[in-house]
Protein backbone atom coordinates (compact mmCIF):
# COMPACT_ATOMS: atom_id res chain seq x y z
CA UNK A 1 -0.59 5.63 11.92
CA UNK A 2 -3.15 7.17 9.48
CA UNK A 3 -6.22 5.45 8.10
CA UNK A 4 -6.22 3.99 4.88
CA UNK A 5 -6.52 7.01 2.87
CA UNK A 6 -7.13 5.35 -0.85
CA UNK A 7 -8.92 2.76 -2.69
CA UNK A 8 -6.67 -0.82 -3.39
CA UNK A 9 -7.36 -3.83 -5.06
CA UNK A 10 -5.67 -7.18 -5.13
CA UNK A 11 -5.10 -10.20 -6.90
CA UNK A 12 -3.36 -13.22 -6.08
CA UNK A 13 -2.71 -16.12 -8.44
CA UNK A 14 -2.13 -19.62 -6.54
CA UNK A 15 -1.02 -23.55 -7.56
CA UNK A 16 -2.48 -26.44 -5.88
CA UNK A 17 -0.22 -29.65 -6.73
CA UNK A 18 -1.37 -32.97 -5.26
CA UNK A 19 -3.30 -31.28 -2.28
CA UNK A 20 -6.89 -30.91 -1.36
CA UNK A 21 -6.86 -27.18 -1.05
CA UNK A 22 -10.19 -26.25 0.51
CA UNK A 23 -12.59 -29.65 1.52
CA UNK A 24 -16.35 -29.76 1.36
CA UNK A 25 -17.61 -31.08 4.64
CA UNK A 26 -21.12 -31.72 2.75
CA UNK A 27 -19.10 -33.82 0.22
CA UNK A 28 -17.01 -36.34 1.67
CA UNK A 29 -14.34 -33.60 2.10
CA UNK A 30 -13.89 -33.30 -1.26
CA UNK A 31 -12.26 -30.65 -2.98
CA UNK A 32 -14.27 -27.88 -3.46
CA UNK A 33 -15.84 -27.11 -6.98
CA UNK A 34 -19.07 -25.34 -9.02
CA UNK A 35 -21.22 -26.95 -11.22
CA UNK A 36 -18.76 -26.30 -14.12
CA UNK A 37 -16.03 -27.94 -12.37
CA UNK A 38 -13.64 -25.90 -11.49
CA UNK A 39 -11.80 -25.57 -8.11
CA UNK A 40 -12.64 -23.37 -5.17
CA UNK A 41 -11.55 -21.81 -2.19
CA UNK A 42 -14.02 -20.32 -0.14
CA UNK A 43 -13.07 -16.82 1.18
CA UNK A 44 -13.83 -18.11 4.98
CA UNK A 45 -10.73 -20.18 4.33
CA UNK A 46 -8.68 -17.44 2.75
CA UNK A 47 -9.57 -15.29 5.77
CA UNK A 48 -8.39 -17.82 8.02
CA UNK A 49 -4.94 -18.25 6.64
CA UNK A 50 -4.55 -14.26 6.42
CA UNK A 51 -5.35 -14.42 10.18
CA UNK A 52 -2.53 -17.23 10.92
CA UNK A 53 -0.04 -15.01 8.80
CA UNK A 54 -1.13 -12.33 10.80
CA UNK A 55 -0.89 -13.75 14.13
CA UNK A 56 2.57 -15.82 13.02
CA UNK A 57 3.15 -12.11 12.13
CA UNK A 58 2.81 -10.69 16.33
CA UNK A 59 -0.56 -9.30 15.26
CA UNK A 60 -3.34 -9.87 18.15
CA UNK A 61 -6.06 -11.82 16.27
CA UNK A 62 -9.78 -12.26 17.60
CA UNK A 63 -10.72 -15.38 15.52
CA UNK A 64 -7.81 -17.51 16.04
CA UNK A 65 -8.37 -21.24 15.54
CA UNK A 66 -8.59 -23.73 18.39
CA UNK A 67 -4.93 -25.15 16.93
CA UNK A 68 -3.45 -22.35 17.06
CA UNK A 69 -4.69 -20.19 20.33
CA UNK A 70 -2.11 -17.80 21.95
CA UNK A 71 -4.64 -17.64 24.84
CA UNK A 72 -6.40 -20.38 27.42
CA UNK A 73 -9.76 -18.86 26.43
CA UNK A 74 -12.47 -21.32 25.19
CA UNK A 75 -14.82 -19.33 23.22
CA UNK A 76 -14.78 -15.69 21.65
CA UNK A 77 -17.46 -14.63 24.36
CA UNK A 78 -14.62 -15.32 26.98
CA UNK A 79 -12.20 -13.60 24.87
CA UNK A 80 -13.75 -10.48 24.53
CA UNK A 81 -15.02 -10.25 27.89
CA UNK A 82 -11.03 -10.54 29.40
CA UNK A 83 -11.29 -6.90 28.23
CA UNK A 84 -12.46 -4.91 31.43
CA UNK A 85 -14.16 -2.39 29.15
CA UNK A 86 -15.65 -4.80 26.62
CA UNK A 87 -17.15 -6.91 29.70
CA UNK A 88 -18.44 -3.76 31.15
CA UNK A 89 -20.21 -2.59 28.21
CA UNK A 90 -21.31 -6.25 27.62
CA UNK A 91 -22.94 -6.61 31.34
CA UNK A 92 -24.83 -3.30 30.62
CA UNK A 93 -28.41 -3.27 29.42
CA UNK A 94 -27.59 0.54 27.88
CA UNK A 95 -24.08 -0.62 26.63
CA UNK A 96 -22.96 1.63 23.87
CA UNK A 97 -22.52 -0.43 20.35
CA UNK A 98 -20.64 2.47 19.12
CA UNK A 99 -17.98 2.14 21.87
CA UNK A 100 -17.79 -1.37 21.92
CA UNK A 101 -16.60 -1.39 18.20
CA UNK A 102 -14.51 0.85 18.76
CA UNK A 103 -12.44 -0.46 21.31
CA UNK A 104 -12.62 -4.32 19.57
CA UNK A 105 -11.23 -2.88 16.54
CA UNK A 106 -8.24 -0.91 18.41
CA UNK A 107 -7.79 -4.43 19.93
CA UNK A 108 -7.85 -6.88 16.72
CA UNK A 109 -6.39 -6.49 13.87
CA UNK A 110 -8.60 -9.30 12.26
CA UNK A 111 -11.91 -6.94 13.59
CA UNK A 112 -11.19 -3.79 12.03
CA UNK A 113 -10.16 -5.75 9.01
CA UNK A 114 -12.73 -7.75 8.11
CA UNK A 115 -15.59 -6.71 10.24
CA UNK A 116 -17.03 -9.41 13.13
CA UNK A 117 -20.59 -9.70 14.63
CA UNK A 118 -20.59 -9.60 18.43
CA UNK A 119 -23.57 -11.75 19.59
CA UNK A 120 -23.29 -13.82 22.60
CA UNK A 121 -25.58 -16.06 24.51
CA UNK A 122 -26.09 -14.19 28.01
CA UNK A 123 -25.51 -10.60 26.81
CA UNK A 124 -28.08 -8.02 25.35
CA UNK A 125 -25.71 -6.44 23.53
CA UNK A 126 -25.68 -7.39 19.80
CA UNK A 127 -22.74 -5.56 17.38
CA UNK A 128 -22.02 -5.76 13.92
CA UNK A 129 -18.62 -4.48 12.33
CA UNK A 130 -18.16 -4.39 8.54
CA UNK A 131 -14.47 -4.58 7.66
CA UNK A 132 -13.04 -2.80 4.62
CA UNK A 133 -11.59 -5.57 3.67
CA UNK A 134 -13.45 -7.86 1.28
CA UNK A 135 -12.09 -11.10 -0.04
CA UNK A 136 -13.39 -12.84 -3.10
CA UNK A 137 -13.85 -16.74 -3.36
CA UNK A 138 -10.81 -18.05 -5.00
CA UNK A 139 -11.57 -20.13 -8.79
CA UNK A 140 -9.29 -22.26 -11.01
CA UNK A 141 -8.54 -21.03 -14.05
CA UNK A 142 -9.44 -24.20 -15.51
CA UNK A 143 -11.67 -27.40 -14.29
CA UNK A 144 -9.76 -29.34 -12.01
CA UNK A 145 -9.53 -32.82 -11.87
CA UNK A 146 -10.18 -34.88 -8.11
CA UNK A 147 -8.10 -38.18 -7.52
CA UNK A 148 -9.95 -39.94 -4.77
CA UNK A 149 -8.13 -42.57 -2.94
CA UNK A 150 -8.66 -45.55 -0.53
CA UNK A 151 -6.94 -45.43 3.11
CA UNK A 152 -6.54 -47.71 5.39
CA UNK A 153 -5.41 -47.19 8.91
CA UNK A 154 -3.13 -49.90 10.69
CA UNK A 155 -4.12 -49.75 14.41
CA UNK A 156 -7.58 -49.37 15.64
CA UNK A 157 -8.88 -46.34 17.62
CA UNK A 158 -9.76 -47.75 20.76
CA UNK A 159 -9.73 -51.05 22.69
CA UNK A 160 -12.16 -53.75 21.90
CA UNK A 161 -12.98 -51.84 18.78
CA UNK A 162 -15.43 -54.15 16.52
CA UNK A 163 -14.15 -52.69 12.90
CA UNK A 164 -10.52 -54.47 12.28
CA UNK A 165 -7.97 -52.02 11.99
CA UNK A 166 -7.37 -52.16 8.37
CA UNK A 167 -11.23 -50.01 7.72
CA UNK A 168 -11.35 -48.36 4.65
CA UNK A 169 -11.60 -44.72 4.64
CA UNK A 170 -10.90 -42.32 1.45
CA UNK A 171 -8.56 -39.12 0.92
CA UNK A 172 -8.80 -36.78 -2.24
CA UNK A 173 -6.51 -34.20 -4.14
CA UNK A 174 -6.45 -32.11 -7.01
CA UNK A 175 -3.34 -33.04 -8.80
CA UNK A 176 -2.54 -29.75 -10.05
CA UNK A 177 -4.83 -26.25 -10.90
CA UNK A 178 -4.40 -22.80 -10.84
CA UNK A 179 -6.69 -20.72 -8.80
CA UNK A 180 -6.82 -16.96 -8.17
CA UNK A 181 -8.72 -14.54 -5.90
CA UNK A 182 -9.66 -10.99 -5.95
CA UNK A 183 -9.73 -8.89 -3.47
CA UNK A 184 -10.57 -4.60 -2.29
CA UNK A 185 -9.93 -2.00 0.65
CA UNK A 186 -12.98 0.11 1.39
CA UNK A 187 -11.66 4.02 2.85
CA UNK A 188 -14.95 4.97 3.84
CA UNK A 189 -15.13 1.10 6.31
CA UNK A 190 -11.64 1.58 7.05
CA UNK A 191 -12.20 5.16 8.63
CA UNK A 192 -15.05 3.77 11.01
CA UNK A 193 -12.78 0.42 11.69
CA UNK A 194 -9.56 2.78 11.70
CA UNK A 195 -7.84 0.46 9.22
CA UNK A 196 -5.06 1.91 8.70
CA UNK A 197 -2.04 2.23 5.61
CA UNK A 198 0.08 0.20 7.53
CA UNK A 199 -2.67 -2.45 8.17
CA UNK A 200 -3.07 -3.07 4.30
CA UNK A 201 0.61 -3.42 3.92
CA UNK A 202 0.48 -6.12 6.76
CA UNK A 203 -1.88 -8.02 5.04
CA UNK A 204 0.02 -7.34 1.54
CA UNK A 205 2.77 -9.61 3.15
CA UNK A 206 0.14 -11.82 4.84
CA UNK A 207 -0.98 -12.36 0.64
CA UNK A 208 2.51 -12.85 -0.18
CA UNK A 209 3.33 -15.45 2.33
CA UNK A 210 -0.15 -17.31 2.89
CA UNK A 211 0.96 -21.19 3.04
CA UNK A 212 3.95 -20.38 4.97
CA UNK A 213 3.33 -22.25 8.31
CA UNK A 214 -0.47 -23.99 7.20
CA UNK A 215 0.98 -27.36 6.20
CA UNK A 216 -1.49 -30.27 6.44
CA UNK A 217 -1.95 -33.91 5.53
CA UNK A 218 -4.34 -32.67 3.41
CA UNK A 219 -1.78 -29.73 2.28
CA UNK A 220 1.81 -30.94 2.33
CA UNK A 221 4.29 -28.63 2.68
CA UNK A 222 4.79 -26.80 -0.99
CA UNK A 223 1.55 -28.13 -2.27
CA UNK A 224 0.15 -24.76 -2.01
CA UNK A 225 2.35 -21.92 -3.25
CA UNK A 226 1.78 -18.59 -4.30
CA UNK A 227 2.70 -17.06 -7.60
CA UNK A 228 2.28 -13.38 -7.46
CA UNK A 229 0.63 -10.52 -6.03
CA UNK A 230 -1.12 -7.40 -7.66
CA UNK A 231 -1.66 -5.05 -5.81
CA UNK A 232 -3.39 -1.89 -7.43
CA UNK A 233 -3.00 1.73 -5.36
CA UNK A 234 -5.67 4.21 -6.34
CA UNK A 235 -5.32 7.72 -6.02
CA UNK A 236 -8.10 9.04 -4.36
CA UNK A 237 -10.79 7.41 -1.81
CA UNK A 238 -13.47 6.27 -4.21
CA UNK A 239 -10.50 4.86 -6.44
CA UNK A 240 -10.18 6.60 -10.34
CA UNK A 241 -12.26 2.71 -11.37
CA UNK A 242 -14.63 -0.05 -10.43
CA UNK A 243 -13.20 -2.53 -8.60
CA UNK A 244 -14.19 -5.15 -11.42
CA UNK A 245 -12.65 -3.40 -13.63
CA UNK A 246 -9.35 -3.03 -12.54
CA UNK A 247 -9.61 -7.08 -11.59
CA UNK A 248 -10.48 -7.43 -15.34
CA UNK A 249 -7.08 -6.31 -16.13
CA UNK A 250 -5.88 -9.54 -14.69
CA UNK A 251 -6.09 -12.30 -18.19
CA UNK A 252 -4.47 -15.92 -17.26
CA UNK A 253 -4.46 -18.81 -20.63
CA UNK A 254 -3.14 -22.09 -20.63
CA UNK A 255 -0.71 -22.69 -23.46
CA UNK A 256 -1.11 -26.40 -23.50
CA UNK A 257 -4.25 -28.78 -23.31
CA UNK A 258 -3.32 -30.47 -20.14
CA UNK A 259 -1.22 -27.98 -17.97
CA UNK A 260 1.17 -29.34 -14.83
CA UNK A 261 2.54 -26.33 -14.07
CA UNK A 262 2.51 -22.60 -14.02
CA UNK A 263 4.82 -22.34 -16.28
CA UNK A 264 1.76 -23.89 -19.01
CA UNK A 265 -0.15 -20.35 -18.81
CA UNK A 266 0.07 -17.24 -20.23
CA UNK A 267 -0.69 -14.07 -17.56
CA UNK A 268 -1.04 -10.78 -19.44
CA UNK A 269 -1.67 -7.78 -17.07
CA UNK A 270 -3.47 -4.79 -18.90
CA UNK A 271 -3.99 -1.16 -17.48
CA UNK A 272 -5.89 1.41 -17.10
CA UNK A 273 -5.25 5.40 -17.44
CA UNK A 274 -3.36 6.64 -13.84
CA UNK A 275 -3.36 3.38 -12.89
CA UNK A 276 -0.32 0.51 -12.20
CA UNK A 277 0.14 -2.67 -10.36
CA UNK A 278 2.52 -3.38 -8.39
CA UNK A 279 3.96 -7.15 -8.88
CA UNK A 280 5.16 -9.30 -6.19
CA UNK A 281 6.38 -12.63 -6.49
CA UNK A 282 5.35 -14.95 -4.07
CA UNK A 283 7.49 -16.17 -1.46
């Protein structure tokens, strides 16, 4: 396999229809937005549904989520520390850094993707991988309304419970919005990572597939779909442009004053000199 050898950059243009995409735990679970109201998904969460495609994928993954664990460990400490070598170099007061990277990003696809910090209570050692991966926070194209509504629940939680089992409680949704992220590969982090061209194209179909398997009350199943892919191959390692730039190529209008649908915008993909997308469709 031989490290990514060229810049990319990525786009990926998303609908949200009657689903709370991306809650707020400092807001009621809200729906995430900005001050000029329009929807977001924070790249944290993006990350985590690359790793689930990913892992649904056979990849091993080091942050996998507590619902979805392919191992009986409890805590990431315990998880890299089932790794002879890793354990060793973690019980050392003169453990290398250097090899300890090295060996968690041969062993994680997630790790010598998007970096991880290694800091555990207990151990002296203390390592910090950047990834070459970088993810942007996804936006709506346009301010996105929230419907907020009442719940109740029918049974109560426990016995002798003092609320009546009917307590209110409240869900919200963004009826429908169009969001889209950015996204880059970095050669010079993937060659100290050892990200390779074959990692990127896993996480190309990661991109392509990211709601399959991640339905949710709060996401039911086809709430969340994905449109299309760019997916922009430069030709050397710095890349012939600016990452911005080539993501400015990306222009998506509505056509009508309240859209419900993709179908109610306009996407016009412009290019540069030496420079194509490639355009997947969403699956």
């Amino acid at each position: 396999m031989s490290i990514l050898d060229h810049k990319i950059d990525f786009a990926v243009v998303l609908s949200v229809k009657k689903a709370n995409p991306n809650g707020d735990p400092l807001n009621g679970n809200r729906p995430r937005q900005n001050y000029d109201g329009h929807g977001e998904i924070s790249d944290v969460a993006i990350k985590r549904k690359i790793r689930n495609r990913l892992q649904d994928m056979g990849e091993s993954i080091f942050v996998q989520s507590n619902d979805r664990k392919v191992d009986d460990f409890k805590s990431l400490k315990e998880r890299a520390e089932a790794h002879p070598e890793l354990k060793k170099i973690m019980s050392s007061k003169n453990g290398s850094s250097e090899e300890f990277a090295k060996i968690a990003c041969q062993l994680w696809i997630d790790v010598r993707a998007f970096g991880q910090v290694f800091a555990f209570k207990g151990s002296d050692l203390s390592v910090g991988v950047r990834g070459p991966v970088s993810i942007h926070t996804a936006t709506s194209v346009d301010p996105v309304d929230i419907v907020s509504m009442q719940i109740t629940k029918s049974v109560n939680s426990v016995t002798n419970e003092k609320r009546s089992s009917d307590t209110m409680g409240m869900k919200h949704r963004v009826d429908f919005g169009v969001y889209v992220f950015y996204g880059s590969m970095n050669t010079q982090l993937a060659e100290k990572t050892g990200f390779t061209n074959e990692d990127a194209l896993k996480i190309q179909q990661a991109l392509v597939t990211l709601f399959e398997n991640d339905s949710s009350a709060a996401r039911p199943e086809g709430s969340m779909e994905v449109h299309k892919v760019y997916w922009w191959e430069h030709n050397s390692k710095l890349g012939q442009y600016s990452s911005a730039k080539v993501h400015r190529l990306l222009k998506i209008e509505k056509n009508v004053e309240e859209p419900k649908s993709i179908d109610d915008y306009t996407i016009t993909l412009n290019e540069l000199d030496g420079l194509k997308a490639v355009v997947i469709d969403g699956k």
